[in-house]
C-alpha atoms as a PDB file:
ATOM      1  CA  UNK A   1       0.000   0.000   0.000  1.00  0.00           C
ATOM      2  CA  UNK A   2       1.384   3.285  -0.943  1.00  0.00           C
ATOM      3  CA  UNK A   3       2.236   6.033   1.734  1.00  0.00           C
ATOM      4  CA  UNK A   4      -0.074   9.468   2.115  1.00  0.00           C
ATOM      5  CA  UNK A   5       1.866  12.243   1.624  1.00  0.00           C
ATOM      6  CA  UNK A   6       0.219  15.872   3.079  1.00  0.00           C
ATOM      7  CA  UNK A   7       1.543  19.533   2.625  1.00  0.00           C
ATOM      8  CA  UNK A   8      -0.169  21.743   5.236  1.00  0.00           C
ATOM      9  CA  UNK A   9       0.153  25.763   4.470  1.00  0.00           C
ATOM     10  CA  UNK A  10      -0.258  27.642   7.432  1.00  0.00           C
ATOM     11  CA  UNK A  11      -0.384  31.608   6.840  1.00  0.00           C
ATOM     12  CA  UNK A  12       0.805  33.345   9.539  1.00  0.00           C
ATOM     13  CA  UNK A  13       0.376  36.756  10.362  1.00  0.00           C
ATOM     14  CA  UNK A  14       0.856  38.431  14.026  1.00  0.00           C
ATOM     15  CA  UNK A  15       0.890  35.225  15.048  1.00  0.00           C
ATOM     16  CA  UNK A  16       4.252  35.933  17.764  1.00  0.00           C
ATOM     17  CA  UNK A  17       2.657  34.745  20.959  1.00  0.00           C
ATOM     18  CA  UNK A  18       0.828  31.317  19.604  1.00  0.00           C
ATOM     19  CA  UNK A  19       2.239  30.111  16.338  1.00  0.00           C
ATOM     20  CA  UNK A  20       5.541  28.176  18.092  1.00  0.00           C
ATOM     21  CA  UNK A  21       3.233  26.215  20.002  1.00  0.00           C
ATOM     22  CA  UNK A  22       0.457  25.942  17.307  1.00  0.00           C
ATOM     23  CA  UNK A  23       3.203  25.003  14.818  1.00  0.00           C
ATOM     24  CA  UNK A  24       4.091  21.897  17.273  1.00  0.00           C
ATOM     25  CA  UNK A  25       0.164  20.908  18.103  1.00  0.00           C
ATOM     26  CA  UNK A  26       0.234  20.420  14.374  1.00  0.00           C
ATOM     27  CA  UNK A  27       2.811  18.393  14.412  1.00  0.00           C
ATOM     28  CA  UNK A  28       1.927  16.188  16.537  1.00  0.00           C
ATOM     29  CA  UNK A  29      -1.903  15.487  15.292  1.00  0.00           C
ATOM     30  CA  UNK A  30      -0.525  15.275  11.805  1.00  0.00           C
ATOM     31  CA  UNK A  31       2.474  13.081  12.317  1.00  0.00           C
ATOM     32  CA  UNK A  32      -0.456  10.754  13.665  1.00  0.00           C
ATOM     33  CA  UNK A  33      -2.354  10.034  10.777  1.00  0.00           C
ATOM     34  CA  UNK A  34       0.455  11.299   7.902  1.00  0.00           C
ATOM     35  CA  UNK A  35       4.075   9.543   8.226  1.00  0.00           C
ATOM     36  CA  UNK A  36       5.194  11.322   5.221  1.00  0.00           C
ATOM     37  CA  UNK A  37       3.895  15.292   6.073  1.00  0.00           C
ATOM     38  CA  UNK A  38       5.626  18.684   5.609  1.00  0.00           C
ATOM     39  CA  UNK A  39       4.522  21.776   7.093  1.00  0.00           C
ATOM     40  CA  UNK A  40       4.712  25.375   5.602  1.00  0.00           C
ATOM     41  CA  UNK A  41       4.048  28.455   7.634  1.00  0.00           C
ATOM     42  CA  UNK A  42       3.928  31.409   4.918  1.00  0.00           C
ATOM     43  CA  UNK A  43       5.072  34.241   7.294  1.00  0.00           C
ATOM     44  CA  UNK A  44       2.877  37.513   5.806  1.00  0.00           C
ATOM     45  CA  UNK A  45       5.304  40.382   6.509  1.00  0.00           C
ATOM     46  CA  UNK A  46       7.485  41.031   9.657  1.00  0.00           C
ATOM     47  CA  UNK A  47       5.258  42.793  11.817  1.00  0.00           C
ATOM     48  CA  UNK A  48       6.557  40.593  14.596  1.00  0.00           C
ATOM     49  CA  UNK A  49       8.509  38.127  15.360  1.00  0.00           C
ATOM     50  CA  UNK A  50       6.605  35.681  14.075  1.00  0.00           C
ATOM     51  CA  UNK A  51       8.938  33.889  11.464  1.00  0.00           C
ATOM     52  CA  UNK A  52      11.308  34.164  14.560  1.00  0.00           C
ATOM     53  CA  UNK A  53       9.336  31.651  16.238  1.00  0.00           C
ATOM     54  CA  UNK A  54       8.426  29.716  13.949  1.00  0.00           C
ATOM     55  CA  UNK A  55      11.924  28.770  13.182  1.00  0.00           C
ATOM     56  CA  UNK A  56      12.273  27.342  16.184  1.00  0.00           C
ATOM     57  CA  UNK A  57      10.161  24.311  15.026  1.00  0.00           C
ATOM     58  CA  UNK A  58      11.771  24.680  11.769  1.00  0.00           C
ATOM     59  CA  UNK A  59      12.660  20.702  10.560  1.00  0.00           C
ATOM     60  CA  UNK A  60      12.711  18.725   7.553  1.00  0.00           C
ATOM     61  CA  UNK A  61       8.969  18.976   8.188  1.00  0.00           C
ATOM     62  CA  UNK A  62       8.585  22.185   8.428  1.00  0.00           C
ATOM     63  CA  UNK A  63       9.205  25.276   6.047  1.00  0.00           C
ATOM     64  CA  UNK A  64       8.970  28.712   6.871  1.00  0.00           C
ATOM     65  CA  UNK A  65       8.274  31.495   3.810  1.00  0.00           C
ATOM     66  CA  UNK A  66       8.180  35.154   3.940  1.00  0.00           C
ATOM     67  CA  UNK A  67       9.083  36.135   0.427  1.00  0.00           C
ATOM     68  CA  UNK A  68       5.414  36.388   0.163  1.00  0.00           C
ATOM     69  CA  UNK A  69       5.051  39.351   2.582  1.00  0.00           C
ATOM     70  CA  UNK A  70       2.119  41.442   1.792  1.00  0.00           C
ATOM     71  CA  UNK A  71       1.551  40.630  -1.715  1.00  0.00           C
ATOM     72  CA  UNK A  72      -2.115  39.094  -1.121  1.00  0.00           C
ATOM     73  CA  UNK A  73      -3.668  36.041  -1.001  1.00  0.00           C
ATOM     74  CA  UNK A  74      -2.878  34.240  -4.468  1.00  0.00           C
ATOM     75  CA  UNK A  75       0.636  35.096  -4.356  1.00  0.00           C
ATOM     76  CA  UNK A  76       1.009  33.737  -0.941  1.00  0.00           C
ATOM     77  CA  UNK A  77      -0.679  30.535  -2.344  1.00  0.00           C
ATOM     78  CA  UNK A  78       1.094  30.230  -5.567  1.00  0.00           C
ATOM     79  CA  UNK A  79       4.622  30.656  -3.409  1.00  0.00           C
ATOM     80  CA  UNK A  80       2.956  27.646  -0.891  1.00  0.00           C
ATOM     81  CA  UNK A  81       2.650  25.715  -3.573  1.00  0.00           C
ATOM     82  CA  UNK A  82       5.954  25.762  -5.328  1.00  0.00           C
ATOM     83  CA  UNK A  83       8.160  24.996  -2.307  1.00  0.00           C
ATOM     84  CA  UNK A  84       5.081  21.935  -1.421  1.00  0.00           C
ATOM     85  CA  UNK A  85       7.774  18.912  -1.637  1.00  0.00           C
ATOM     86  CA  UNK A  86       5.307  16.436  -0.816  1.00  0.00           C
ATOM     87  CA  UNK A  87       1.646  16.326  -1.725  1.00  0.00           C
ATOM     88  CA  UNK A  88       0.151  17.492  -5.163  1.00  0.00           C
ATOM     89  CA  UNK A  89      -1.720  20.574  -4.658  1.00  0.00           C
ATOM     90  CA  UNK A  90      -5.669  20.816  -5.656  1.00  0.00           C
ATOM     91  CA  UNK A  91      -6.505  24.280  -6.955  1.00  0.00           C
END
C-alpha cells in the first residue's frame, strides 16, 4: 500500500505569541495520521517576530516562507505551492 503524503500551508500573520506552540500541536496530530507530512508556515510580513518563532520548530517537516510578505492572497498561495515537496496541490 502506498504512503499518504500531506503539505499543510499555514499563513501566519501576528501570530508571535501562539504560532511556536500551534506550529508543534500540528505536528503532533498530523504526524499521527500522515508519516510522510511537511509543514509550511507562509510568514505575511514582519510585523513581529513571528517567522522568529516559527523557526524554532523549523525541521525537515517544516518550512517557513516570507518572500510572500504582503503581496495578497494568491501570491502567498502560488509561493505555498511551489516549495510543497510532498503532496500534489488541488486548486
Amino acid at each position: 500500500m502506498k504512503t499518504k503524503k500531506i503539505s499543510l500551508i499555514v499563513p501566519v500573520y501576528k501570530a508571535e505569541s501562539f504560532i511556536r506552540k500551534n506550529l508543534e500541536e500540528m505536528k503532533k496530530s498530523i504526524s499521527k495520521i500522515f508519516p510522510n507530512y511537511e509543514i509550511i508556515a507562509v510568514i505575511d510580513g514582519e510585523v513581529d517576530n513571528s517567522k522568529k518563532e516559527a523557526e524554532k520548530v523549523l525541521s525537515k517537516t517544516f518550512q517557513v516562507i516570507d518572500k510572500a510578505a504582503k503581496r495578497g492572497i494568491i501570491k502567498k498561495n502560488n509561493a505555498s505551492r511551489k516549495k510543497s515537496r510532498l503532496a500534489k496541490l488541488i486548486k
